[in-house]
N, C-alpha and C. Protein backbone atom coordinates (compact mmCIF):
# COMPACT_ATOMS: atom_id res chain seq x y z
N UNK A 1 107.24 98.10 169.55
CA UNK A 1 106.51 99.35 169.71
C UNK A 1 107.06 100.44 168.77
N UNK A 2 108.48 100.13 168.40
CA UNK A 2 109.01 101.51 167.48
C UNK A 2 108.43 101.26 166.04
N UNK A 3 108.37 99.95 165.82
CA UNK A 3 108.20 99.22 164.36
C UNK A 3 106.46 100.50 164.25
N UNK A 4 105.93 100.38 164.82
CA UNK A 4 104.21 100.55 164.72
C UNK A 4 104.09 102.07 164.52
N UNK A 5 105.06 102.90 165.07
CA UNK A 5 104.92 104.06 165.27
C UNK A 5 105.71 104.83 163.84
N UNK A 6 106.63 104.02 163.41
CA UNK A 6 107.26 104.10 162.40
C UNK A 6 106.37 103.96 161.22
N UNK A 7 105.85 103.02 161.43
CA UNK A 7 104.47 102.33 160.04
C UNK A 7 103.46 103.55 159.75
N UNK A 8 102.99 104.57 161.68
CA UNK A 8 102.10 104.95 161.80
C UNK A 8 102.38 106.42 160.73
N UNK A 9 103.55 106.84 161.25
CA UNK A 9 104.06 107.77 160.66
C UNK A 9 104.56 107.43 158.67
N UNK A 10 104.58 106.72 158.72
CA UNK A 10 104.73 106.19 156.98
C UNK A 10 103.41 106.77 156.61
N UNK A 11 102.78 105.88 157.13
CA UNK A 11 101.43 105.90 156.34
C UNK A 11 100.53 107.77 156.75
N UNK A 12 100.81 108.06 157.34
CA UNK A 12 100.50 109.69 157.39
C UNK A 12 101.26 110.45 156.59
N UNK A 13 102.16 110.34 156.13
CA UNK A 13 103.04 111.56 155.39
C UNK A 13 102.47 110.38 153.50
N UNK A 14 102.15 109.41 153.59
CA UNK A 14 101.35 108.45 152.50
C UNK A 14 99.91 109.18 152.34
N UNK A 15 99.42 109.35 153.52
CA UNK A 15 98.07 109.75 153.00
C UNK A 15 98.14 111.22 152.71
N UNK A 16 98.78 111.75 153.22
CA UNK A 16 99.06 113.42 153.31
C UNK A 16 99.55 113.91 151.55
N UNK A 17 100.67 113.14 150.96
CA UNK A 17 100.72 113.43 149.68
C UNK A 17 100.10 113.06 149.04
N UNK A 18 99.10 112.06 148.66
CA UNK A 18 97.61 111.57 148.16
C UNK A 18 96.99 112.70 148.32
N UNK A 19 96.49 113.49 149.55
CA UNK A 19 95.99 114.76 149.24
C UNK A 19 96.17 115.70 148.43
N UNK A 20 97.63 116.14 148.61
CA UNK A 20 98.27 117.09 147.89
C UNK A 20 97.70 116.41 146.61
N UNK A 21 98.10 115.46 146.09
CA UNK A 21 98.38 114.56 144.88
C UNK A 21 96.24 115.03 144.10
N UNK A 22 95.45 115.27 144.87
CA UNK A 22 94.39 114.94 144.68
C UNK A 22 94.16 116.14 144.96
N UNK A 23 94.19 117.07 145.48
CA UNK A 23 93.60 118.69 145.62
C UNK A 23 94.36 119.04 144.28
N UNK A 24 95.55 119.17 143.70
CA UNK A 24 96.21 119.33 142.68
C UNK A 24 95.48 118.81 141.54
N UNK A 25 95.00 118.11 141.38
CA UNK A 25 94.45 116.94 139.77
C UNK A 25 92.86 117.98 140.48
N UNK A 26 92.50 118.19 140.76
CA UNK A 26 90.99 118.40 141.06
C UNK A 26 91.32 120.15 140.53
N UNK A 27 92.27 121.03 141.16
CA UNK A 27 92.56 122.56 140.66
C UNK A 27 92.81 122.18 139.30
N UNK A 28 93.95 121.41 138.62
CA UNK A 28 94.38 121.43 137.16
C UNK A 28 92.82 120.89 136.41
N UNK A 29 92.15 120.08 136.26
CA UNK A 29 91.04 119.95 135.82
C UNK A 29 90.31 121.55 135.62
N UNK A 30 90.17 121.96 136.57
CA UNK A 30 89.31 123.22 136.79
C UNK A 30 89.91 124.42 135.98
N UNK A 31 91.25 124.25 135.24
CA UNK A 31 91.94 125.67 134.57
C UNK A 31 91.36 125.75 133.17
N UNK A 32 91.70 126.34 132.57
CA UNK A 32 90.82 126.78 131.39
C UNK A 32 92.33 127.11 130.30
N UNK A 33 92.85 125.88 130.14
CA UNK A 33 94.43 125.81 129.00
C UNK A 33 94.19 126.89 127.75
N UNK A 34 93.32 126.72 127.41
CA UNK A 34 92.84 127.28 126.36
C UNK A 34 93.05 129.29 126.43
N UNK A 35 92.55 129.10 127.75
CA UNK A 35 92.97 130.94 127.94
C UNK A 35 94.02 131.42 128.68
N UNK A 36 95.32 129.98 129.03
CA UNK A 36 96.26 130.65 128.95
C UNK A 36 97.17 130.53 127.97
N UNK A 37 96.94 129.72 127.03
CA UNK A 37 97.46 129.60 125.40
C UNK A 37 97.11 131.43 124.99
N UNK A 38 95.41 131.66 124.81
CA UNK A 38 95.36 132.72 124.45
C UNK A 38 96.32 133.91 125.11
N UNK A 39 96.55 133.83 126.27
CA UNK A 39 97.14 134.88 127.46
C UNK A 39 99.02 134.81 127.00
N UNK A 40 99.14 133.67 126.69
CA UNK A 40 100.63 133.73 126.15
C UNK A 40 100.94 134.32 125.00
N UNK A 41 100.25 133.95 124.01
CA UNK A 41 100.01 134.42 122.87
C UNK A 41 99.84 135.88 122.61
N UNK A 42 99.27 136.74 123.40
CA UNK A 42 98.71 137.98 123.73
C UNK A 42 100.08 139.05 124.11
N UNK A 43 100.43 138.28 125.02
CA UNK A 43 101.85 138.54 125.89
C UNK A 43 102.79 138.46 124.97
N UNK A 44 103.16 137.54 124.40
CA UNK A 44 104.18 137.66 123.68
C UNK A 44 104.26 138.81 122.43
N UNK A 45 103.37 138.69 121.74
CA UNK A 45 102.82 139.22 120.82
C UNK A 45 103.12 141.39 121.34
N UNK A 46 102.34 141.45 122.53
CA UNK A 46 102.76 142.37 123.41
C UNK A 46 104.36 143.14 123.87
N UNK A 47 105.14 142.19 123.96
CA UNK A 47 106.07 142.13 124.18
C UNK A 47 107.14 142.19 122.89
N UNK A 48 106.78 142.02 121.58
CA UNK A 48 107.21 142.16 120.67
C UNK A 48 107.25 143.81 120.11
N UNK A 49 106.14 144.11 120.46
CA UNK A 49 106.04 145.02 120.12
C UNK A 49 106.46 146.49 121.04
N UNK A 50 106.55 146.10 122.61
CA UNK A 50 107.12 146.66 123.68
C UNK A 50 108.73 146.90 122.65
N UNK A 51 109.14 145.97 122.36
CA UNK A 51 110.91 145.82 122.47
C UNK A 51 111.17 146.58 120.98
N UNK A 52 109.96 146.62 120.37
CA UNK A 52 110.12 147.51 118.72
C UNK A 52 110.58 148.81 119.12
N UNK A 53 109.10 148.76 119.87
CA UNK A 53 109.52 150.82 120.20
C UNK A 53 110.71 150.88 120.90
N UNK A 54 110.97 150.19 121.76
CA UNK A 54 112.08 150.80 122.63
C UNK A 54 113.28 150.61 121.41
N UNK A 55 113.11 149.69 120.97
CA UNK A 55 114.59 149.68 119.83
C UNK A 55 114.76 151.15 119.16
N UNK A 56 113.44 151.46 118.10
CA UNK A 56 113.32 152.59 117.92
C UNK A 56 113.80 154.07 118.50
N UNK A 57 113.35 153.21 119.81
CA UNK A 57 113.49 155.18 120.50
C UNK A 57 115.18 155.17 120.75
N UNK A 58 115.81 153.90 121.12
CA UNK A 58 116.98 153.84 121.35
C UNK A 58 117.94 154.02 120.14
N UNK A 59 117.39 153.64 118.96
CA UNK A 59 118.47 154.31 117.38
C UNK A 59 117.62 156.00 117.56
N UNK A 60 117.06 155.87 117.66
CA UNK A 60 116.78 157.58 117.32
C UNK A 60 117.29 158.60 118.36
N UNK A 61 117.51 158.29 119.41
CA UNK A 61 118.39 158.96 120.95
C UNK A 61 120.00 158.54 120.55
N UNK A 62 119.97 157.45 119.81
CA UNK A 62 121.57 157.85 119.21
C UNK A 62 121.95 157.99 118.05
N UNK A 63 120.67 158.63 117.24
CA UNK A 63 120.94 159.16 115.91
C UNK A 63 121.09 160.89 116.82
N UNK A 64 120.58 161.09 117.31
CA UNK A 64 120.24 162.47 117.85
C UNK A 64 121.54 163.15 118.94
N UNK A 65 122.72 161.65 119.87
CA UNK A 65 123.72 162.44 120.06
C UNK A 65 124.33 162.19 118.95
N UNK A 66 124.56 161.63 118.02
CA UNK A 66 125.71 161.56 117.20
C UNK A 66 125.51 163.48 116.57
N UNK A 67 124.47 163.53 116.27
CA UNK A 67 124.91 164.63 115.63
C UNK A 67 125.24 166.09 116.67
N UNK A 68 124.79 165.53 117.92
CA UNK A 68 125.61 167.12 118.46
C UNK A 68 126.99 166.74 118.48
């Protein structure tokens, strides 16, 4: 009787990640790679230019105490 209940429980946590396994492949199909290539690309690109200015403002705030 333990053997069966043991099997019963195998095979439920078996079919249960097959789900997962299959709701997952069915969402990734459905993404659109292409616009988060573009979205990285964007971002980074973004972010390059975030870290310019701040470099900037940060030599020019210590060009500005050096001279007092």
């Amino acid at each position: 009787m333990k053997s069966y209940t043991m099997d019963k429980q195998v095979q439920t946590d078996h079919s249960t990640s097959s789900n997962v396994l299959l709701t997952g492949i069915i969402l990734l199909a459905n993404l659109d790679f292409n616009g988060f290539l573009d979205y990285g690309i964007r971002t980074v690109i973004g972010g390059v230019i975030w870290f310019g200015f701040q470099a900037l403002n940060d030599y020019r705030a210590g060009k500005k105490q050096n001279k007092q």
